[in-house]
C-alpha atoms as a PDB file:
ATOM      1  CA  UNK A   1     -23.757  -4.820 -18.259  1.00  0.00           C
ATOM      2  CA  UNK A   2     -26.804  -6.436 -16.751  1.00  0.00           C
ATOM      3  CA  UNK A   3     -27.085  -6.805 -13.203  1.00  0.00           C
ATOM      4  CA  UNK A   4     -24.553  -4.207 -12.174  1.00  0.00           C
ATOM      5  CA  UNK A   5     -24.688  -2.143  -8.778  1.00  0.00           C
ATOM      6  CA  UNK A   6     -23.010   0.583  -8.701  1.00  0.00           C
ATOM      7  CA  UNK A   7     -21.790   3.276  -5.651  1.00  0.00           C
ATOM      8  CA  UNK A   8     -20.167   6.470  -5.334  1.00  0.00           C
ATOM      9  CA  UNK A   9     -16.882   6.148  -2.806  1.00  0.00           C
ATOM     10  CA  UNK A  10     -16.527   9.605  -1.478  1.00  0.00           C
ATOM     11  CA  UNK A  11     -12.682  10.146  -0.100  1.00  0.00           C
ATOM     12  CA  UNK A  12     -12.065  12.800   2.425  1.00  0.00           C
ATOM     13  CA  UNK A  13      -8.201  13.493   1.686  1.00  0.00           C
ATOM     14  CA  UNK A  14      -8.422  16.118   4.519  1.00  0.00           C
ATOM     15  CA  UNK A  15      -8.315  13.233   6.907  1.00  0.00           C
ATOM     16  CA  UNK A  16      -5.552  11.368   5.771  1.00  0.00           C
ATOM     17  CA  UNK A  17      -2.198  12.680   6.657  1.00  0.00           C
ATOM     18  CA  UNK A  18       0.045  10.850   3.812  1.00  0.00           C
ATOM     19  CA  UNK A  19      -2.346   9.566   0.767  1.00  0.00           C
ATOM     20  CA  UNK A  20      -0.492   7.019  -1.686  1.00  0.00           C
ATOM     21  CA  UNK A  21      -2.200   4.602  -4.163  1.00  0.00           C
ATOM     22  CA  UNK A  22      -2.768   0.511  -3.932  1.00  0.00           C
ATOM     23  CA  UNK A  23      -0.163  -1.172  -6.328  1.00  0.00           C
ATOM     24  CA  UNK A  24      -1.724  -2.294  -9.500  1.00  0.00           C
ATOM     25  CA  UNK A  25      -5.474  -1.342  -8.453  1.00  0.00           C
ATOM     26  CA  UNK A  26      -5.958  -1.037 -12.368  1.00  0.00           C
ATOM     27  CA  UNK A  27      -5.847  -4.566 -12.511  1.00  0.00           C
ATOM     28  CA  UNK A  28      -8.879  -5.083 -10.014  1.00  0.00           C
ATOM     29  CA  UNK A  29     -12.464  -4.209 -10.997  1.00  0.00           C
ATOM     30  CA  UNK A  30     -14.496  -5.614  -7.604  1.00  0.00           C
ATOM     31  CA  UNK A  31     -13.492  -4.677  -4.285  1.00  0.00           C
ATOM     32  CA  UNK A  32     -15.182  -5.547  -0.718  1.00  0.00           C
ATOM     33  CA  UNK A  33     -15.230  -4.234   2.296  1.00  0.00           C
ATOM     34  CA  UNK A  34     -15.614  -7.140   4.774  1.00  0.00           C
ATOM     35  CA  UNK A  35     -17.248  -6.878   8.370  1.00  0.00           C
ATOM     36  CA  UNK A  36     -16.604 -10.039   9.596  1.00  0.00           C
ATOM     37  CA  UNK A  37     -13.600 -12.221   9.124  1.00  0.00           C
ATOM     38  CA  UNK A  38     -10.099 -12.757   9.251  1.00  0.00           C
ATOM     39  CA  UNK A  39     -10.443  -8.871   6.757  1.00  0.00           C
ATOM     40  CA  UNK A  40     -12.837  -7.195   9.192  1.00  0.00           C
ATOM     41  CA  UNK A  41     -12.065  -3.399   7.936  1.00  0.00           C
ATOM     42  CA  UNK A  42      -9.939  -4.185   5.225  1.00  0.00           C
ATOM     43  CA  UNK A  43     -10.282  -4.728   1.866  1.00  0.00           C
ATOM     44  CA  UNK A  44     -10.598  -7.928  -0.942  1.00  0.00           C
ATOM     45  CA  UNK A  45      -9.930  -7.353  -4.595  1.00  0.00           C
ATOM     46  CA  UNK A  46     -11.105  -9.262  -7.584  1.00  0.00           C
ATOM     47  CA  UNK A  47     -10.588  -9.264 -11.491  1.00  0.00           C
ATOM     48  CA  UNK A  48     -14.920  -9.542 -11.666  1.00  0.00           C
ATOM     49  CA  UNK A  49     -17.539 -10.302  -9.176  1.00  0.00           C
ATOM     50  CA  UNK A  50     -17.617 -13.763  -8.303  1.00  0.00           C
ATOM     51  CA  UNK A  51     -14.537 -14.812 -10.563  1.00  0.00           C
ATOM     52  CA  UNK A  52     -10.755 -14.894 -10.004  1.00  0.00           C
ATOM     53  CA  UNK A  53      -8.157 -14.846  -7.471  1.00  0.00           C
ATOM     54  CA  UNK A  54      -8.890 -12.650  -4.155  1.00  0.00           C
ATOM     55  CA  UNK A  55      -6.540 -10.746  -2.935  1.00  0.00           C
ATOM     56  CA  UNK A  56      -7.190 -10.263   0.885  1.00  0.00           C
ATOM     57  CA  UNK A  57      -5.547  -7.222   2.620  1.00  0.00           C
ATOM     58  CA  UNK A  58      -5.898  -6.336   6.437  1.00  0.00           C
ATOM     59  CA  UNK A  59      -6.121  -2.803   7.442  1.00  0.00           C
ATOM     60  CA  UNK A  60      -2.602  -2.830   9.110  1.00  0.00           C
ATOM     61  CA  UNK A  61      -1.248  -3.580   6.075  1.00  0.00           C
ATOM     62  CA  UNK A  62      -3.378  -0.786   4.081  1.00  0.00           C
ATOM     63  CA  UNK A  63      -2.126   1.044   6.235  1.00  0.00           C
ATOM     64  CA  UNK A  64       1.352   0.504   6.097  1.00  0.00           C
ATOM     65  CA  UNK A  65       0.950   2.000   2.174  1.00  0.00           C
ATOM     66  CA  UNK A  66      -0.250   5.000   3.180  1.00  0.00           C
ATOM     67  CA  UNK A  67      -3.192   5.061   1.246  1.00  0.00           C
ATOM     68  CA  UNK A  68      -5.328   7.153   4.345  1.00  0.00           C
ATOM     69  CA  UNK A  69      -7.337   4.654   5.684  1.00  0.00           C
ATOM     70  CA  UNK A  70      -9.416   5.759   8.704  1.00  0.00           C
END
C-alpha cells in the first residue's frame, strides 16, 4: 500500500488486572488515539483511514470491557 505508516503498540499485560478484547476489532483497520475532544484518552475506530463510519469510545467505557486500559 502506498502511503502507509505503520507503529508497533507494545501492551504491558502485567499492568492490567482483568485483560478482555474490544467486540468485533477485526472489523476495524484504523484506530486513533485522540488528545483533545469529547475522546481525550480514548479511542476512534475506522474500516480505512479517512473512510467510513467512526466509532468513538471514551475511556470509561473501555474501561468498563476490561480490556486494561491505563
Amino acid at each position: 500500500m502506498k502511503n502507509t505508516i505503520c507503529k508497533k503498540l507494545v501492551i504491558d499485560r502485567s499492568k492490567a488486572t482483568k485483560v478482555g478484547t474490544l467486540k468485533d476489532i477485526s472489523l476495524f483497520g484504523n484506530f486513533t488515539f485522540p488528545t483533545e475532544g469529547e475522546f481525550v484518552n480514548g479511542l476512534q475506530l475506522r474500516p480505512l483511514a479517512g473512510v467510513g463510519n467512526i466509532v468513538s469510545k471514551t475511556m470509561a467505557q473501555i474501561s468498563q470491557w476490561g480490556v486494561g486500559v491505563q
